[in-house]
N, C-alpha and C. Protein backbone atom coordinates (compact mmCIF):
# COMPACT_ATOMS: atom_id res chain seq x y z
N UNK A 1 13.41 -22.34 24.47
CA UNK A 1 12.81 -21.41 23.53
C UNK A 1 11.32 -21.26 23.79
N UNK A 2 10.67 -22.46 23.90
CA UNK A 2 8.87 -22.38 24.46
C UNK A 2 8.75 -21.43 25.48
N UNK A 3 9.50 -21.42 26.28
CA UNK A 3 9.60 -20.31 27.58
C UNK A 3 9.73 -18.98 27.59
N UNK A 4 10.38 -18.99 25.97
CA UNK A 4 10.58 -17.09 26.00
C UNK A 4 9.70 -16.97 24.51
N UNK A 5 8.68 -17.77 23.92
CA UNK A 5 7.91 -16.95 23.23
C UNK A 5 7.11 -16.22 22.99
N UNK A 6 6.47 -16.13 24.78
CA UNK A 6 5.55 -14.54 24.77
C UNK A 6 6.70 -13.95 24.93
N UNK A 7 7.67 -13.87 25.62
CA UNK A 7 8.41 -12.32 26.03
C UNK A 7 9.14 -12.10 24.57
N UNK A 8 9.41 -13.13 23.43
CA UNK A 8 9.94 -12.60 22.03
C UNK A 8 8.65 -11.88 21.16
N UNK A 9 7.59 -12.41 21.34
CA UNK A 9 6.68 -12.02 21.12
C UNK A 9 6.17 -10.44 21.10
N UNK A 10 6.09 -10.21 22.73
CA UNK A 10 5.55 -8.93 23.69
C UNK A 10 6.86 -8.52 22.37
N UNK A 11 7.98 -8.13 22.42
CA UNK A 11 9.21 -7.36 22.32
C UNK A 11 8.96 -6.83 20.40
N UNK A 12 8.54 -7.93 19.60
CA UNK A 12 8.07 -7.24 18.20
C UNK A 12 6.68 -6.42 18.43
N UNK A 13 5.57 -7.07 19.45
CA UNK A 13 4.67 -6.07 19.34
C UNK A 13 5.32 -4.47 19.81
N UNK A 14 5.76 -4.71 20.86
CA UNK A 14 6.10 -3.18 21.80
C UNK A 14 7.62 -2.28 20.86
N UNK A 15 8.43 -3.29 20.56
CA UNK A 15 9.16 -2.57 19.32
C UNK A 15 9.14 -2.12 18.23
N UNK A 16 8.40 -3.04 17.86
CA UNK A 16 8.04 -3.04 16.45
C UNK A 16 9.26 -3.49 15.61
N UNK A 17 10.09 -4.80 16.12
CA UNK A 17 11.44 -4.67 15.05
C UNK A 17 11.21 -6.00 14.70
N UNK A 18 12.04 -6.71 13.93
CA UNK A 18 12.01 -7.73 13.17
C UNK A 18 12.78 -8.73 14.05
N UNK A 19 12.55 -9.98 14.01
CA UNK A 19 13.50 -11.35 15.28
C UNK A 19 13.96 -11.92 13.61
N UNK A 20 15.36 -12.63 14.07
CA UNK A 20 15.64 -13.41 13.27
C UNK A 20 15.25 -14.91 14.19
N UNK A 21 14.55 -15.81 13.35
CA UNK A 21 14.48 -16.76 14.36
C UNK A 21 15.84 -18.11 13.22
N UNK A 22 16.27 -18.46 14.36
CA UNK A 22 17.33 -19.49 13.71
C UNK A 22 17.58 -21.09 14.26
N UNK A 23 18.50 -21.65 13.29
CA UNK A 23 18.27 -23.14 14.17
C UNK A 23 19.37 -23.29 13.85
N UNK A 24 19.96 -23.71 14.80
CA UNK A 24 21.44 -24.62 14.52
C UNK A 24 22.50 -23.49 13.72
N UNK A 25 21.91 -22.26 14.16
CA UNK A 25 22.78 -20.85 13.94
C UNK A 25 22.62 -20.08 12.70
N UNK A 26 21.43 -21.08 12.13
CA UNK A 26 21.19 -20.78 10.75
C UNK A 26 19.88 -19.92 10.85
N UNK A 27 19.83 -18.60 10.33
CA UNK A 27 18.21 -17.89 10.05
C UNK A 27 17.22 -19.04 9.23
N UNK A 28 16.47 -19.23 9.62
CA UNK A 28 15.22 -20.23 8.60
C UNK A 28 13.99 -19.36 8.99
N UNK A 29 13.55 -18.11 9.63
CA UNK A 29 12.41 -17.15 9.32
C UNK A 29 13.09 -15.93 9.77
N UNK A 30 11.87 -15.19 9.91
CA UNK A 30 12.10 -13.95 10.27
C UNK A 30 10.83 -13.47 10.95
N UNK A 31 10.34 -13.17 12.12
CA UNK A 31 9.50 -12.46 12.98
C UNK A 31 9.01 -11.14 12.54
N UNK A 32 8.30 -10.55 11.98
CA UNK A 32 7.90 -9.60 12.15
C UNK A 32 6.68 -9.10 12.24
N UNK A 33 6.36 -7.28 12.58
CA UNK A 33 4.92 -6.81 12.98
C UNK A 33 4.48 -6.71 12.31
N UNK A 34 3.01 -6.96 12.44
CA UNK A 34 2.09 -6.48 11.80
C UNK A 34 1.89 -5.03 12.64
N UNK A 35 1.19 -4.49 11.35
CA UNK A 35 0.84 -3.00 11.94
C UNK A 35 -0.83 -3.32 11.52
N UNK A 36 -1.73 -2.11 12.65
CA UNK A 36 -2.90 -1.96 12.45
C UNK A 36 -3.22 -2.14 10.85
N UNK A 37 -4.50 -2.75 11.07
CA UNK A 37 -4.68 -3.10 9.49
C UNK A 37 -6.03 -2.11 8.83
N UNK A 38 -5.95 -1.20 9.60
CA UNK A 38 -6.84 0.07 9.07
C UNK A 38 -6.48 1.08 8.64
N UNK A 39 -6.34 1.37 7.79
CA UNK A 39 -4.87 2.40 7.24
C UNK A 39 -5.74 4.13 7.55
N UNK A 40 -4.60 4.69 7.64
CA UNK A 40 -5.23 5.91 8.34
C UNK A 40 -5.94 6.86 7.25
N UNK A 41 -6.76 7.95 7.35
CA UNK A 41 -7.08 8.73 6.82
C UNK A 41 -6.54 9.35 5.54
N UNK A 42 -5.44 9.37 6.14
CA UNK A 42 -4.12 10.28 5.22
C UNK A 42 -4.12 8.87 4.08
N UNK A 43 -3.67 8.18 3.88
CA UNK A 43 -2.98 6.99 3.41
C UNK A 43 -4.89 7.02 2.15
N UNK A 44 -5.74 6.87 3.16
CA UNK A 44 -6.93 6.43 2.28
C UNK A 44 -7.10 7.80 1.38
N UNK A 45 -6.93 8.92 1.59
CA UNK A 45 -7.04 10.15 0.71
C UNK A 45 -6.04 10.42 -0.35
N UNK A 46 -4.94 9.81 -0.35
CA UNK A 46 -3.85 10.02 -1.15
C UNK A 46 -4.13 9.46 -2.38
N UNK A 47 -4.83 8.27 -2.53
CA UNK A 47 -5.18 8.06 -3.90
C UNK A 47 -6.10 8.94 -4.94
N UNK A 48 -7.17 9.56 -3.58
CA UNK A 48 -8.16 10.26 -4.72
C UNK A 48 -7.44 11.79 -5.19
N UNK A 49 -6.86 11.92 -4.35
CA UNK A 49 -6.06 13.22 -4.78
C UNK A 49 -5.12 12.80 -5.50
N UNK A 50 -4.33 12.47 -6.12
CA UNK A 50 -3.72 11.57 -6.96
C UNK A 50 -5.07 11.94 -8.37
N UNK A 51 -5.72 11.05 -8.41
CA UNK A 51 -7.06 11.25 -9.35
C UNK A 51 -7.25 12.64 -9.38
N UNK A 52 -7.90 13.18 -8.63
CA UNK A 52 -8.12 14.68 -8.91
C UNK A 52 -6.92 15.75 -9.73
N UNK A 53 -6.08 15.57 -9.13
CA UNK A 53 -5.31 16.04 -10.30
C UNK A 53 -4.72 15.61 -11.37
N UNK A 54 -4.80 14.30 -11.50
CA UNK A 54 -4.49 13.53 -13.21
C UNK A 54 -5.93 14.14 -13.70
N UNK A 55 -6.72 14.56 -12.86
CA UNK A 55 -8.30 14.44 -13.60
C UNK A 55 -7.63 15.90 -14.06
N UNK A 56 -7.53 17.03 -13.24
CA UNK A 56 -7.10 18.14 -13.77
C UNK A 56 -6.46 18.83 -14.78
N UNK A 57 -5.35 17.77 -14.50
CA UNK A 57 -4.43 17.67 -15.83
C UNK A 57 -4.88 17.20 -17.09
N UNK A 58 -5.64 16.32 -17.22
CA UNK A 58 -6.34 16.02 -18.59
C UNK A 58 -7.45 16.73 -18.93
N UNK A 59 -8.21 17.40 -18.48
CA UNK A 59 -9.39 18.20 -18.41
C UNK A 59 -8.50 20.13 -19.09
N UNK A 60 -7.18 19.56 -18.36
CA UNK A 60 -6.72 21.47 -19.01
C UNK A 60 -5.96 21.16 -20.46
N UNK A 61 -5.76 19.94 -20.89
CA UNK A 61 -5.30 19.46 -21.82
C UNK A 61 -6.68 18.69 -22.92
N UNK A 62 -7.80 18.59 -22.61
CA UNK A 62 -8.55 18.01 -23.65
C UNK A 62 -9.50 19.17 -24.81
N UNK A 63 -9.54 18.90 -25.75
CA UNK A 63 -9.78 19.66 -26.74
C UNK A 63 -11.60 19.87 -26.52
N UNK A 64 -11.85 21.07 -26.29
CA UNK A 64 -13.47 21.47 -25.94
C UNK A 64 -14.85 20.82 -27.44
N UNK A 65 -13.77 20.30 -28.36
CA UNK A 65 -14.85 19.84 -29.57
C UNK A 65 -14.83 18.67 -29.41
N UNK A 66 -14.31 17.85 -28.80
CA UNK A 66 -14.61 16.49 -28.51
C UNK A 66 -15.19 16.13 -26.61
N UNK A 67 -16.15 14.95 -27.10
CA UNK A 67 -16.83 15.06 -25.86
C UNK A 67 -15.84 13.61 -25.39
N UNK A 68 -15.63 12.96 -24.13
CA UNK A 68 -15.36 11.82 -23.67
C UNK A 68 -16.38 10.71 -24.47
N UNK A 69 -17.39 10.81 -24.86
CA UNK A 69 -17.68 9.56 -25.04
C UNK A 69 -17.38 9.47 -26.52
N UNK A 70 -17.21 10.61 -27.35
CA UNK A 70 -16.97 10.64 -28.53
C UNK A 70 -15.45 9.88 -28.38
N UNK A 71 -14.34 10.30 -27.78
CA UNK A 71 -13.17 9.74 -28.09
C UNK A 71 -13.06 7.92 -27.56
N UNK A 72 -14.02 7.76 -26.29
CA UNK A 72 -13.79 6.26 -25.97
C UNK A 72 -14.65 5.32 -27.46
N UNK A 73 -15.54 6.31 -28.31
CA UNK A 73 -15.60 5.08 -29.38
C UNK A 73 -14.68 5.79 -30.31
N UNK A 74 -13.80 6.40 -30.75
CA UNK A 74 -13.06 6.31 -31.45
C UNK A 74 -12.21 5.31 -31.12
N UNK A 75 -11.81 5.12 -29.78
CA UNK A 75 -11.00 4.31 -29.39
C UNK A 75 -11.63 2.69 -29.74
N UNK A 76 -12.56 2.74 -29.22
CA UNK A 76 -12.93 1.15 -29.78
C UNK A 76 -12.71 0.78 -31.14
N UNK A 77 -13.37 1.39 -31.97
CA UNK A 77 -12.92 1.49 -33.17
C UNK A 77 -11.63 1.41 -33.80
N UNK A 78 -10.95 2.14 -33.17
CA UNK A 78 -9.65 1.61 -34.15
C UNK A 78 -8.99 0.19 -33.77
């Protein structure tokens, strides 16, 4: 087994699939990739757009006689 753990190795990086590693026929882990740990563009923008339109949505739904800070101390208050 010491002999083939770069080439099990090389085979999750270049595949990208999961090893069952086992002993005595039994699974006791599981091998798998890591992926780049910089998440892409797309992935980092999806949250604020997400926000922008919950922001939208509450902004076409809030009543023009109350200001935000007026309702966060109502809220404390009660």
């Amino acid at each position: 087994m010491k002999q083939r753990t770069g080439e099990i190795l090389r085979w999750v990086r270049e595949h990208g699939e999961v090893v069952a590693i086992t002993y005595r026929g039994e699974v006791i882990a599981h091998l798998i990739p890591v992926h780049s740990s910089e998440p892409s563009a797309e992935t980092m923008q999806a949250p604020w757009s997400d926000l922008d339109q919950l922001a939208q949505e509450i902004g076409s739904r809030w009543p023009a006689s109350v200001s935000a800070v007026e309702a966060l101390g109502e809220n404390r208050r009660g």
